[in-house]
C-alpha atoms as a PDB file:
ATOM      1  CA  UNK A   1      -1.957   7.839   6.667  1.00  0.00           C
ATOM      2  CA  UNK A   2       0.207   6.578   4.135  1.00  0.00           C
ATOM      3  CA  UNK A   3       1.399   2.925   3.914  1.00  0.00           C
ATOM      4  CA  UNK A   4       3.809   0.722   1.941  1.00  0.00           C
ATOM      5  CA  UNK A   5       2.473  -2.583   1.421  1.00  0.00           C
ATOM      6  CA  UNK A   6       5.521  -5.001   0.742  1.00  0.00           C
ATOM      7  CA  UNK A   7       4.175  -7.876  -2.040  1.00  0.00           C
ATOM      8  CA  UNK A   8       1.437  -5.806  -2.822  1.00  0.00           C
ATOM      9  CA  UNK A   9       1.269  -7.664  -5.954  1.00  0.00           C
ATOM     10  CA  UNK A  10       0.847 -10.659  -4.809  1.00  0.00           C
ATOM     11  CA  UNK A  11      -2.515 -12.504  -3.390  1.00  0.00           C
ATOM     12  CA  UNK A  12      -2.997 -11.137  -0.370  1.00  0.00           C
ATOM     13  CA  UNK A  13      -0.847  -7.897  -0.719  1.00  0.00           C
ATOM     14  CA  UNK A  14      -3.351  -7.298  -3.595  1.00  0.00           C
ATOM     15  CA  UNK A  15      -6.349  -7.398  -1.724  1.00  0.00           C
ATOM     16  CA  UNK A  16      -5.207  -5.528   0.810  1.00  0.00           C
ATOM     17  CA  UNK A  17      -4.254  -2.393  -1.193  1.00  0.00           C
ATOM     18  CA  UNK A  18      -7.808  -2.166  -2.131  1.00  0.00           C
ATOM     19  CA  UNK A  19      -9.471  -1.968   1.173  1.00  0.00           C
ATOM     20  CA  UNK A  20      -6.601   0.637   2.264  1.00  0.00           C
ATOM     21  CA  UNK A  21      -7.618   2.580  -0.842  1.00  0.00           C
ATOM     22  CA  UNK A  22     -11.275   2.325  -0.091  1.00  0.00           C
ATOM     23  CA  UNK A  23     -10.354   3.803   3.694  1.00  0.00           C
ATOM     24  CA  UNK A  24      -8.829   6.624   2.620  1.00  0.00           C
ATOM     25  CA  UNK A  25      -4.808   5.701   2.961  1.00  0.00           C
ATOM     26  CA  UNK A  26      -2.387   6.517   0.483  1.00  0.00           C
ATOM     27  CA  UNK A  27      -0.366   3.838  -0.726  1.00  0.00           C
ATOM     28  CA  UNK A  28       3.053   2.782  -1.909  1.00  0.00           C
ATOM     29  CA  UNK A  29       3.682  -0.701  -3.381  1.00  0.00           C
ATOM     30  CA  UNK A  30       6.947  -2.484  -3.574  1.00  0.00           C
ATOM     31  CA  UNK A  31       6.999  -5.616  -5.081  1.00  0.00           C
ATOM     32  CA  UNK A  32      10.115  -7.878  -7.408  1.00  0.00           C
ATOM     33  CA  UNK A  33       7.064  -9.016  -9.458  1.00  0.00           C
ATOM     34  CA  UNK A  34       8.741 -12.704  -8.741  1.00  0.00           C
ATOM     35  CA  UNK A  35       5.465 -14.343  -6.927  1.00  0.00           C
ATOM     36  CA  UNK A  36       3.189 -11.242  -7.254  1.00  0.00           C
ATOM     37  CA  UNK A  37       1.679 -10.468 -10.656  1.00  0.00           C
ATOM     38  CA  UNK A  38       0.933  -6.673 -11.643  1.00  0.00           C
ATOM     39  CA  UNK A  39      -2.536  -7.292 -12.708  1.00  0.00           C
ATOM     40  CA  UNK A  40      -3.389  -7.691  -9.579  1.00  0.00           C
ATOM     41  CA  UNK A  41      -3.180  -4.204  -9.057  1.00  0.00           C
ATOM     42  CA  UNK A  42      -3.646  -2.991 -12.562  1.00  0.00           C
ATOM     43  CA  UNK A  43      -6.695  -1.398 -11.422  1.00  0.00           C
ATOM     44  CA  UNK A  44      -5.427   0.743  -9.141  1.00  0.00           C
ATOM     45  CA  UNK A  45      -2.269   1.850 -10.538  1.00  0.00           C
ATOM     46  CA  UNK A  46      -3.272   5.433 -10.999  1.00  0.00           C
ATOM     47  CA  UNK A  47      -4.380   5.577  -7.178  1.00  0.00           C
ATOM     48  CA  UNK A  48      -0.927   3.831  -5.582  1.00  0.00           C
ATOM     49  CA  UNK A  49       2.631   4.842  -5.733  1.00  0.00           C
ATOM     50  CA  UNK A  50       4.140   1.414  -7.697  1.00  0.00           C
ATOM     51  CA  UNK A  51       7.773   0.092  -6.854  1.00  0.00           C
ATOM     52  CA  UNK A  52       9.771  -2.295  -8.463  1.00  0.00           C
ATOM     53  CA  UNK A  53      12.037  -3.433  -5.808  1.00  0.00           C
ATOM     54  CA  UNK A  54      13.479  -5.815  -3.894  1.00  0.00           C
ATOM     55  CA  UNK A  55      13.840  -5.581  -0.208  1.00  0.00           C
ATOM     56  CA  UNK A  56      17.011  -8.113  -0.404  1.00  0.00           C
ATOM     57  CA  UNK A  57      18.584  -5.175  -2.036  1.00  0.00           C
ATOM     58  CA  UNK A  58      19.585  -2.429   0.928  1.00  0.00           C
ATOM     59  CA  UNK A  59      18.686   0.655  -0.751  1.00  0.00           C
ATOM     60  CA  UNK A  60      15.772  -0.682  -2.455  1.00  0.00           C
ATOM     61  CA  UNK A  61      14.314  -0.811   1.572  1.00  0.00           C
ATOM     62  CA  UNK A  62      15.866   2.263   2.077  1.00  0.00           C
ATOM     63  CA  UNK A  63      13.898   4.164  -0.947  1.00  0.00           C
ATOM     64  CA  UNK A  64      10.472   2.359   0.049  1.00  0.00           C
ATOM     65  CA  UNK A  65       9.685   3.715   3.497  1.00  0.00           C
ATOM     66  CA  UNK A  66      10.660   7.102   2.970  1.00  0.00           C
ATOM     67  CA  UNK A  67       8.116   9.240   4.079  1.00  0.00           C
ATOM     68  CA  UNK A  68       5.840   6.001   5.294  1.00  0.00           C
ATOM     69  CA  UNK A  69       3.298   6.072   8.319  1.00  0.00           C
ATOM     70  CA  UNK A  70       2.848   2.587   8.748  1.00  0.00           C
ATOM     71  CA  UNK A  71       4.522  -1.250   6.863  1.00  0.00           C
ATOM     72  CA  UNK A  72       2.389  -4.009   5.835  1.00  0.00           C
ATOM     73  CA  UNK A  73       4.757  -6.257   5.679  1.00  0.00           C
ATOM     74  CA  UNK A  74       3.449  -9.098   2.722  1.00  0.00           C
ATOM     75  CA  UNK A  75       6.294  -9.784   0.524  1.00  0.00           C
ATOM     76  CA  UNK A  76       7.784 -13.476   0.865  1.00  0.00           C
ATOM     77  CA  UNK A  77       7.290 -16.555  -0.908  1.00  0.00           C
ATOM     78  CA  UNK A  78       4.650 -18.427  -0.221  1.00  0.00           C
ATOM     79  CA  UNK A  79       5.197 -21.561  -1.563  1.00  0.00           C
ATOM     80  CA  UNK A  80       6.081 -24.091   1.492  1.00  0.00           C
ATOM     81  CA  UNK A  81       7.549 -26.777  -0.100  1.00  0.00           C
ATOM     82  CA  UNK A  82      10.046 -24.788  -2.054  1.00  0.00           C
ATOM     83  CA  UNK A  83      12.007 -24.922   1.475  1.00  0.00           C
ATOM     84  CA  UNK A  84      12.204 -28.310   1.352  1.00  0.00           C
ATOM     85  CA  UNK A  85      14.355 -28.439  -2.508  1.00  0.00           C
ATOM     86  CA  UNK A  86      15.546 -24.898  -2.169  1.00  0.00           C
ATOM     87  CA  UNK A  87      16.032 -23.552   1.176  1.00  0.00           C
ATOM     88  CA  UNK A  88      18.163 -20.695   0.607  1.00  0.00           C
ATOM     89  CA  UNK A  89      14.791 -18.934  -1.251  1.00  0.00           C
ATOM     90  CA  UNK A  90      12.672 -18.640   2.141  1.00  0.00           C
ATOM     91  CA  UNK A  91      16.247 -17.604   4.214  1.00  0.00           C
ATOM     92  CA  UNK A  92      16.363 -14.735   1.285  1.00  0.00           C
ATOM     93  CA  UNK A  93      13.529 -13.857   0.692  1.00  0.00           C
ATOM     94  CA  UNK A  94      11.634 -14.224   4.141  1.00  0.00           C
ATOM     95  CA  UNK A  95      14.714 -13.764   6.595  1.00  0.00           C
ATOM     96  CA  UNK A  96      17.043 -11.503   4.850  1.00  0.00           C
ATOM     97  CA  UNK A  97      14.243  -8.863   3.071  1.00  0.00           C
ATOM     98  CA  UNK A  98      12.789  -8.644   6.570  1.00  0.00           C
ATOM     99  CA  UNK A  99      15.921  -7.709   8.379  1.00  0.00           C
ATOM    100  CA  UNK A 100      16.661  -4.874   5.379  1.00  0.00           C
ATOM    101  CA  UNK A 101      13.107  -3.408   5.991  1.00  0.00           C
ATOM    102  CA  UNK A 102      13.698  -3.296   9.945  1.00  0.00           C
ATOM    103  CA  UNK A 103      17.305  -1.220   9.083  1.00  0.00           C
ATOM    104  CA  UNK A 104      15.373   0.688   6.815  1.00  0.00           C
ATOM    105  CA  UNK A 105      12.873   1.668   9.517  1.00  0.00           C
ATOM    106  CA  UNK A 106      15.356   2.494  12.066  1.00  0.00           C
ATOM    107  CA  UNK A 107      17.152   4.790   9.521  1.00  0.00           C
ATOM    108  CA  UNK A 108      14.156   6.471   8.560  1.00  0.00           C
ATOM    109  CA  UNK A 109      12.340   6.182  11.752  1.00  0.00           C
ATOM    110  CA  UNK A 110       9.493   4.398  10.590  1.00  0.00           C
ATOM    111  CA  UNK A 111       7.333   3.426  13.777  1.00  0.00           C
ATOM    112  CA  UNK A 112       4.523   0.810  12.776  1.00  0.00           C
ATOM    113  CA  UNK A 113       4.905  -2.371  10.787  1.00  0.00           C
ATOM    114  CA  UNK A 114       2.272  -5.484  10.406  1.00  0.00           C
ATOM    115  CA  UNK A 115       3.798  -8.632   9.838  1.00  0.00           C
ATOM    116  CA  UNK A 116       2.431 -11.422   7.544  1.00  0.00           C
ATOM    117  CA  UNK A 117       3.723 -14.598   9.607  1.00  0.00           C
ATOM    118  CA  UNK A 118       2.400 -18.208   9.613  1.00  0.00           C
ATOM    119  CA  UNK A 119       0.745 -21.044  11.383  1.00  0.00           C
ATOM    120  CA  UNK A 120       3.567 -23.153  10.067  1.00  0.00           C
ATOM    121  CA  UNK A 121       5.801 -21.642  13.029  1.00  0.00           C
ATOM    122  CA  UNK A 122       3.778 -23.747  15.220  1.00  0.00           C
ATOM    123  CA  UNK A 123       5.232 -26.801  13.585  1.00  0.00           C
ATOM    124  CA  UNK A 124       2.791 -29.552  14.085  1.00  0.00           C
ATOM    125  CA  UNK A 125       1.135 -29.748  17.579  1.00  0.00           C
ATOM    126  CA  UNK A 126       0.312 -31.963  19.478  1.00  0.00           C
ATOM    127  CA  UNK A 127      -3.162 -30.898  20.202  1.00  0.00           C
ATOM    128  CA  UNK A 128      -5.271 -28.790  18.000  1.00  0.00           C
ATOM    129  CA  UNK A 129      -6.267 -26.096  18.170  1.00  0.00           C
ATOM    130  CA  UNK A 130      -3.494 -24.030  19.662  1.00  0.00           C
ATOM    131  CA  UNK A 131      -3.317 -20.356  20.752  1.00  0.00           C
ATOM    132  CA  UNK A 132      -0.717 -17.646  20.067  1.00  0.00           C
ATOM    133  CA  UNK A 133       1.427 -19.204  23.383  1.00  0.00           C
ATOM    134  CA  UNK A 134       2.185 -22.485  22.102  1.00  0.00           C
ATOM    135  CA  UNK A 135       5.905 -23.278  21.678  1.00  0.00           C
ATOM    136  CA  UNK A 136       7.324 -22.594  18.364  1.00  0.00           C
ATOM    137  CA  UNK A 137       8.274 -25.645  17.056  1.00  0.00           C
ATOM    138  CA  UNK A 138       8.882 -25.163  13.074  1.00  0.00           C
ATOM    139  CA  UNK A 139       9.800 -28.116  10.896  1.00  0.00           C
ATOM    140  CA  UNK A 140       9.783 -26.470   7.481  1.00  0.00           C
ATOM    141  CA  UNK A 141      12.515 -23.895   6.433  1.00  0.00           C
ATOM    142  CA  UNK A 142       9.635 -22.102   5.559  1.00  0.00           C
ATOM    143  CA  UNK A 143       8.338 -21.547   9.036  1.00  0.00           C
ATOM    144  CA  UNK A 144      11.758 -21.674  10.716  1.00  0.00           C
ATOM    145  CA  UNK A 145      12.027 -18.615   8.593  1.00  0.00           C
ATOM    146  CA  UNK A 146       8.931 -16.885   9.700  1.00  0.00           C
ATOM    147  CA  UNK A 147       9.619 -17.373  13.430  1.00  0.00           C
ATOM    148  CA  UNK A 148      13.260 -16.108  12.882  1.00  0.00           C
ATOM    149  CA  UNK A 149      11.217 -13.118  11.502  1.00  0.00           C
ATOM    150  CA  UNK A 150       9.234 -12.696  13.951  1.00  0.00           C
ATOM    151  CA  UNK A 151      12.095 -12.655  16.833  1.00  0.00           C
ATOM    152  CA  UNK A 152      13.954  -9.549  14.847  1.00  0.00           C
ATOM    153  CA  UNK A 153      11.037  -7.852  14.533  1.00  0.00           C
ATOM    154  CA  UNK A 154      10.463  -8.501  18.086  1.00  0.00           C
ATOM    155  CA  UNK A 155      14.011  -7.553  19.454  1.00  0.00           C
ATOM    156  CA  UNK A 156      13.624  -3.832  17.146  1.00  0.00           C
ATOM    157  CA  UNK A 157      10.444  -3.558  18.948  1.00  0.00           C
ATOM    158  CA  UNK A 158      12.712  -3.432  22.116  1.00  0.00           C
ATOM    159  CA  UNK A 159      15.091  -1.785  20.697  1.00  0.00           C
ATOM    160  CA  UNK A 160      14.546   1.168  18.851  1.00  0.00           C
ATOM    161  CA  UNK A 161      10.405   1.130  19.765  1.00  0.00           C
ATOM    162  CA  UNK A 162       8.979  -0.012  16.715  1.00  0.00           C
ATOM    163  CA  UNK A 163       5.524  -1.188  17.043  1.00  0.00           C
ATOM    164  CA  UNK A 164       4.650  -4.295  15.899  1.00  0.00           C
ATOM    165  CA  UNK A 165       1.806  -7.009  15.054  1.00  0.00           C
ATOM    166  CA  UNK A 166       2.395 -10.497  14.145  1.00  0.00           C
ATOM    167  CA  UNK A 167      -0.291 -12.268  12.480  1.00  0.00           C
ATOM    168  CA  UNK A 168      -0.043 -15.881  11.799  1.00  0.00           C
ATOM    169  CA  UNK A 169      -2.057 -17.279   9.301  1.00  0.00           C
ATOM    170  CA  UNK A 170      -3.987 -20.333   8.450  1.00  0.00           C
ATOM    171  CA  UNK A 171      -4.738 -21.168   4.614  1.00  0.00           C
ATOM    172  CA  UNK A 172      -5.657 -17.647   3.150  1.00  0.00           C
ATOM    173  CA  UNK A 173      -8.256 -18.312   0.042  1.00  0.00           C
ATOM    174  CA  UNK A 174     -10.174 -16.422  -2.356  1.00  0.00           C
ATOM    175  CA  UNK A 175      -9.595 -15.299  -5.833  1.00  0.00           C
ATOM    176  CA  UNK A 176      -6.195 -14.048  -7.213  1.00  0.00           C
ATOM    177  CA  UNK A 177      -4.947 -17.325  -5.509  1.00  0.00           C
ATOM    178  CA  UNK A 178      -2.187 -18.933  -7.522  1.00  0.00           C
ATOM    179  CA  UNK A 179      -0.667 -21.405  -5.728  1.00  0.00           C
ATOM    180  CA  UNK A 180      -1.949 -23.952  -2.714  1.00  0.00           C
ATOM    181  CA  UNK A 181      -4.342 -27.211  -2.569  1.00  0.00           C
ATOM    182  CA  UNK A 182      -7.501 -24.988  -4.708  1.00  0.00           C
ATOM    183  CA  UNK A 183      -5.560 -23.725  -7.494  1.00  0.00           C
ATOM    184  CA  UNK A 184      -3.553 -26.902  -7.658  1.00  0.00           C
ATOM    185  CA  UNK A 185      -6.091 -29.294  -7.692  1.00  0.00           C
ATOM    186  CA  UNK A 186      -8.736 -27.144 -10.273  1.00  0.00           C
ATOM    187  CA  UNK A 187      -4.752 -27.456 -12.375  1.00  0.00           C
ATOM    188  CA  UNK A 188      -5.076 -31.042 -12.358  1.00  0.00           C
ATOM    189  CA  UNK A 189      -8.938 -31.677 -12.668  1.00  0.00           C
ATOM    190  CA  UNK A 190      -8.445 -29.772 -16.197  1.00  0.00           C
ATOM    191  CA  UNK A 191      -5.567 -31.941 -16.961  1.00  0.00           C
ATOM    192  CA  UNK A 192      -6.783 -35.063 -16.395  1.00  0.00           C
ATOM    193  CA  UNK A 193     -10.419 -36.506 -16.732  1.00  0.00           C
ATOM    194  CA  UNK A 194      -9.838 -39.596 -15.018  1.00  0.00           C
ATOM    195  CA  UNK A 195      -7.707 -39.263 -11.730  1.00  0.00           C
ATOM    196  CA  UNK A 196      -6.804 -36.831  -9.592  1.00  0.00           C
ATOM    197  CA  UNK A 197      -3.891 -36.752  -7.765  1.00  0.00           C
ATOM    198  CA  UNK A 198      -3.931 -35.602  -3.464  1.00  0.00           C
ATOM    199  CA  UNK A 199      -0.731 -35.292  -2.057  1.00  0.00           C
ATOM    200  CA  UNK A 200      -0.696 -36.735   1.569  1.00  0.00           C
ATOM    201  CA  UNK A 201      -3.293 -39.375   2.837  1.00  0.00           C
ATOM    202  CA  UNK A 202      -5.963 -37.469   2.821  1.00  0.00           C
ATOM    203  CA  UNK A 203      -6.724 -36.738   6.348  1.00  0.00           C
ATOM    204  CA  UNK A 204      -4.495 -34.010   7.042  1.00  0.00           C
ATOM    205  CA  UNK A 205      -6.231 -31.279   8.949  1.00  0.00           C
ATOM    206  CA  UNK A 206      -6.433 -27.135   7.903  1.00  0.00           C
ATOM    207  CA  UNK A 207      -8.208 -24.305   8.370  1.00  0.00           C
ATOM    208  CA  UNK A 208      -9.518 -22.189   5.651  1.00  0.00           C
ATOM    209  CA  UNK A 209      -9.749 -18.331   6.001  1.00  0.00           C
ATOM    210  CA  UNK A 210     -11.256 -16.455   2.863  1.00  0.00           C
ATOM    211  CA  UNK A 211      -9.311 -13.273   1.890  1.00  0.00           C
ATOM    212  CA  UNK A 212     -12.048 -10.628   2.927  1.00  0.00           C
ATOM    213  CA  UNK A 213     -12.349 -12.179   6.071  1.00  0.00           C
ATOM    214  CA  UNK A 214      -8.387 -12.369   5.983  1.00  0.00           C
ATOM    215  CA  UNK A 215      -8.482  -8.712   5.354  1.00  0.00           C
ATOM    216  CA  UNK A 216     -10.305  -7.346   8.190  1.00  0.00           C
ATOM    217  CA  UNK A 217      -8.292  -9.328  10.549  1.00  0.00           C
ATOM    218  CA  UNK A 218      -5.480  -7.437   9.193  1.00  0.00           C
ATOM    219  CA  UNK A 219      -7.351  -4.124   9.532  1.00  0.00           C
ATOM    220  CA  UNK A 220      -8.793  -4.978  12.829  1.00  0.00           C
ATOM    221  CA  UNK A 221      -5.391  -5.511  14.624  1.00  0.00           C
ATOM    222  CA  UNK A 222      -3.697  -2.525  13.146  1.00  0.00           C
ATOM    223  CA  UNK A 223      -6.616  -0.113  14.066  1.00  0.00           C
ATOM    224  CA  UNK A 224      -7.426  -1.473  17.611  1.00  0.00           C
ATOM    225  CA  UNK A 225      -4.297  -2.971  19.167  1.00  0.00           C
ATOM    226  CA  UNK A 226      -2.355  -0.622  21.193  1.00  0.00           C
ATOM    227  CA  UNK A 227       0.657  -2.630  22.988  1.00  0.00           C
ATOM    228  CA  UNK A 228       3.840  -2.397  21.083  1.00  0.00           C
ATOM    229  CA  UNK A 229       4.198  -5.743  20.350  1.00  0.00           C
ATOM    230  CA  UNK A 230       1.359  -8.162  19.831  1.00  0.00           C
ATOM    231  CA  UNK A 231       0.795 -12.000  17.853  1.00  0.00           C
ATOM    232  CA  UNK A 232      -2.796 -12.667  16.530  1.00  0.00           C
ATOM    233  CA  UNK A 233      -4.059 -16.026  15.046  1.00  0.00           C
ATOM    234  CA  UNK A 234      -5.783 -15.602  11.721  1.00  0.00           C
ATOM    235  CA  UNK A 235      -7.294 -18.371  10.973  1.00  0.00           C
ATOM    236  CA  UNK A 236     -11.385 -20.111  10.815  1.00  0.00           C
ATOM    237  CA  UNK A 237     -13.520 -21.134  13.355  1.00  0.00           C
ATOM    238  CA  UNK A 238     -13.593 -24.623  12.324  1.00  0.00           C
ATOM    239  CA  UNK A 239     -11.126 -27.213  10.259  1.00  0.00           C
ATOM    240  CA  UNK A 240     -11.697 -29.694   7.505  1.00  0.00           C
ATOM    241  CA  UNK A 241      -9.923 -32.372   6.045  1.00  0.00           C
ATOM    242  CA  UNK A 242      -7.553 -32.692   2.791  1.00  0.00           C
ATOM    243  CA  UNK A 243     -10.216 -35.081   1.576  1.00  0.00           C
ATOM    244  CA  UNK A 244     -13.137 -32.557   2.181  1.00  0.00           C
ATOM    245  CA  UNK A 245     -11.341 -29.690   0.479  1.00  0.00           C
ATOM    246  CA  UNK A 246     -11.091 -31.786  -2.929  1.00  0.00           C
ATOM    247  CA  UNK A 247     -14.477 -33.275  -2.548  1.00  0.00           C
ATOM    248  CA  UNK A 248     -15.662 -29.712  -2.196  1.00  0.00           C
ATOM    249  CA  UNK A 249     -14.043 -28.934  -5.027  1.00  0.00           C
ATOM    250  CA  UNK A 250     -15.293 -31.463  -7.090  1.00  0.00           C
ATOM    251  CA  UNK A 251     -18.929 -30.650  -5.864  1.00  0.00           C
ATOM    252  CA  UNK A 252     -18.747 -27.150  -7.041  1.00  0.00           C
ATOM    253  CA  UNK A 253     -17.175 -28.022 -10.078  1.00  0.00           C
ATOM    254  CA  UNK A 254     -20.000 -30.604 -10.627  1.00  0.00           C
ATOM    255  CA  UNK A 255     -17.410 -33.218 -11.889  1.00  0.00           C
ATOM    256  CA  UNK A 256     -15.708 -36.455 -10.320  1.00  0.00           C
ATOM    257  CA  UNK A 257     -12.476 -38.170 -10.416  1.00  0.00           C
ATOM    258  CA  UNK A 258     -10.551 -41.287  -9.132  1.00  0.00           C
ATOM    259  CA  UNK A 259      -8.657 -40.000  -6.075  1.00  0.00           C
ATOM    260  CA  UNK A 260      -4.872 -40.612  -5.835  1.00  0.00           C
ATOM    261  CA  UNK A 261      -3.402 -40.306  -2.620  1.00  0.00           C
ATOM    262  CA  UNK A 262       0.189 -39.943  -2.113  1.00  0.00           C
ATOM    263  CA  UNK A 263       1.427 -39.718   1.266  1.00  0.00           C
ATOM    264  CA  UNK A 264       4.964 -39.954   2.756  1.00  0.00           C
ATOM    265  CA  UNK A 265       6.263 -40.036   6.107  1.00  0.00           C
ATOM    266  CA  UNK A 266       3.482 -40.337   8.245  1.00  0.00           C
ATOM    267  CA  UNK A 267       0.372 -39.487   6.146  1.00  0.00           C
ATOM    268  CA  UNK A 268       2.013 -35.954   4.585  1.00  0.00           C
ATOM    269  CA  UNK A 269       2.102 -34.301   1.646  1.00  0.00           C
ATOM    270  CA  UNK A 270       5.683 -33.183   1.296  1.00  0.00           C
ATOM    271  CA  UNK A 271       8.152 -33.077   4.153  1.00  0.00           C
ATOM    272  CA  UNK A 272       7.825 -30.385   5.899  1.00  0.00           C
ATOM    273  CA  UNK A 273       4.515 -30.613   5.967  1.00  0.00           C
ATOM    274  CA  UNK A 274       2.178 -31.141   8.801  1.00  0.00           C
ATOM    275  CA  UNK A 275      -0.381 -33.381   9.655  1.00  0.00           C
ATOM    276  CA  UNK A 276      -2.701 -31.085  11.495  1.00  0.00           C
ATOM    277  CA  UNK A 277      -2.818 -27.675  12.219  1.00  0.00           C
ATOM    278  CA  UNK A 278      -5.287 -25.497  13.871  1.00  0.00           C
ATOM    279  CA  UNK A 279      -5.501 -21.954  15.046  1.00  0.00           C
ATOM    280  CA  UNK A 280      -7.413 -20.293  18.377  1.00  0.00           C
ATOM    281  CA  UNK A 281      -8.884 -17.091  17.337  1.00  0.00           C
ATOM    282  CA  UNK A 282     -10.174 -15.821  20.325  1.00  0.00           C
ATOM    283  CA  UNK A 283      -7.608 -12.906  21.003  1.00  0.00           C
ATOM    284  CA  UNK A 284      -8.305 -11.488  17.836  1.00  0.00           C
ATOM    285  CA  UNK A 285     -12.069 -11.990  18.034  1.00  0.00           C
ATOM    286  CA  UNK A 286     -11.999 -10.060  21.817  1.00  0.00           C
ATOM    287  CA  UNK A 287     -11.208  -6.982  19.306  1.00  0.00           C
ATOM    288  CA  UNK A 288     -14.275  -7.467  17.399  1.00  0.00           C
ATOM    289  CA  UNK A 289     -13.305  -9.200  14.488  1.00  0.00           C
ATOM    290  CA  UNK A 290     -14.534 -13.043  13.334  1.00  0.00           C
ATOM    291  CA  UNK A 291     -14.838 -14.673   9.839  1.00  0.00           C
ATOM    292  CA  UNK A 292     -18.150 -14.740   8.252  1.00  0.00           C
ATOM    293  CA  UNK A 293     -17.512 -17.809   6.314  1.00  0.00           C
ATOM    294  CA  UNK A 294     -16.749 -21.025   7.244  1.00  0.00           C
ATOM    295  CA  UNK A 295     -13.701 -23.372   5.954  1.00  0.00           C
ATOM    296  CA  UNK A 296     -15.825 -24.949   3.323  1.00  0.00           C
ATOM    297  CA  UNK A 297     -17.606 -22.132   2.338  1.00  0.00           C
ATOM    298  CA  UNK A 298     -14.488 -20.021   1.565  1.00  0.00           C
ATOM    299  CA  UNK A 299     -12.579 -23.485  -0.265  1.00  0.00           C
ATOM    300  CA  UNK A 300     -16.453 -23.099  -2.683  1.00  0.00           C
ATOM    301  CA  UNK A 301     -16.292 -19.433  -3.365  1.00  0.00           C
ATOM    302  CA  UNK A 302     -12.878 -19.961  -4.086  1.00  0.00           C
ATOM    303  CA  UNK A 303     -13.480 -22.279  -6.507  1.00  0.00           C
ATOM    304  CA  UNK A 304     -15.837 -20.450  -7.801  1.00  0.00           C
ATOM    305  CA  UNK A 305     -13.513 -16.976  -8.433  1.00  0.00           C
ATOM    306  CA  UNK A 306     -10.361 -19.047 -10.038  1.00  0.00           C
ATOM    307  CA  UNK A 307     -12.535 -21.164 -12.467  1.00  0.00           C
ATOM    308  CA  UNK A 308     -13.473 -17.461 -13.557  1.00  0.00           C
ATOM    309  CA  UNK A 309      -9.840 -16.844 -13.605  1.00  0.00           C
ATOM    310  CA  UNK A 310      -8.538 -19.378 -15.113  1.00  0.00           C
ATOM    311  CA  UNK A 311     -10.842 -19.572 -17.932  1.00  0.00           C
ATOM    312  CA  UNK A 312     -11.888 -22.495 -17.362  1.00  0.00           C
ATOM    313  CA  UNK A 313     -15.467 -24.566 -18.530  1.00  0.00           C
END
């Protein structure tokens, strides 16, 4: 088969061209370079097709699925709070370069696509964990945006029978990570010696999924799901704490700081953010699929890869 992976640059996008690779797919790349980084992928550029596009431009959609079996959708932003100073980014680059892929499908009758959604659709709960029926309740631009996604995709599903999977994901971790709570906190421990600053109180609640595992979800729903349209939770098993992420952090690093909290609104980080989030994984483990490392496990090996990265002591 051949597939175009949208933000196939980026962190997850990345990752994902190299297990399609390693199955046997061909593979086409677009990506505006804007969040993804070609590195990356510098080691497979003489195995992909590489675009530099932009799915907000029309025929830039148009020239990427030509000829295209099946869409991993990947390419957003993925930075959450940039909805809260900047809205206008995540309706662009979320809403507006998903509805230009979905024309471009229909044009070129392009049948499959995977989407790349969010937990942050499910706004924040009030029990944890939930499953993929819980209402969507968004209170970041950032997941409004996702959920509006996931209704077009939805009503060209019924439309002009495109097949579709939604997968809405927890924290994805692992190395080629550049933004979230690991790579931003490992920025600050090598910037200051002293203190360490946590955005929110501290207790907020996640769940931590490490890329690989993050990858065979991926690969597990497109290969086994047959309905037309379907929503999968990616996410861990468990959930940890703000405060246990940075202690685990500090652990691996084998170094301590003065913790900082800064909370607003009701114990956040930023608003828009949530207080707790977790994820039910049981539809997508009744197709044989479940993460072989835990929360804190994948926040360690994490830690591990971008100190590596980063070139850091």
């Amino acid at each position: 088969m051949k597939a175009l992976v949208t933000g196939g640059a980026g962190f997850i996008g990345s990752h994902l061209v190299d297990k399609l690779l390693q199955r046997g797919y061909q593979v086409r790349i677009i990506d505006n370079l804007s969040s993804g980084k070609i590195e990356n992928i510098s080691h497979v550029l003489n195995k992909v097709e590489f675009m530099k596009g932009d799915l907000k431009i029309k025929d830039d959609a148009l020239k990427a699925v030509v000829n295209v079996d099946v869409i991993f959708h990947f390419a957003a932003n993925p930075e959450v709070r940039v909805s809260t100073t900047d809205p206008e980014i995540h309706f662009n680059e979320n809403v507006v370069a998903t509805f230009n892929l979905l024309e471009a499908m229909r044009k070129k009758d392009v049948k499959r696509l995977v989407f790349a959604s969010s937990s942050t659709v499910y706004g924040e709960p009030e029990e944890i964990p939930v499953d993929e029926n819980a209402p969507i309740k968004p209170v970041s631009v950032y997941g409004a945006s996702k959920a509006a996604c996931e209704n077009l995709i939805h009503a060209y599903t019924k439309l002009y029978g495109i097949k579709a999977i939604i997968l809405r994901y927890a924290n994805v971790v692992g190395p080629r990570l550049r933004h979230g709570i690991v790579h931003d906190m490992i920025i600050k421990i090598k910037q200051n010696n002293e203190e360490l600053e946590v955005l929110g109180d501290g207790t907020q609640i996640r769940s931590y999924v490490y890329i690989d595992d993050a990858i065979e979800a991926i690969l597990t729903a497109h290969e086994k799901t047959i309905t037309d349209f379907e929503v999968y939770n990616v996410a861990n098993e468990d959930w940890i704490t703000v405060d246990e992420v940075v202690k685990t952090i500090l652990n691996t690093l084998g170094t301590e700081r003065r913790i900082i909290h800064k909370p607003v609104l009701h114990g956040v980080g930023w608003p828009g953010d949530v207080k707790k989030i977790a994820l039910k994984i049981d539809k997508l483990k009744n197709l044989g699929w479940k993460p072989k490392m835990n929360s804190k496990e994948a926040i360690k090996n994490t830690t591990k890869a971008l100190i590596k990265e980063l070139g850091l002591p």
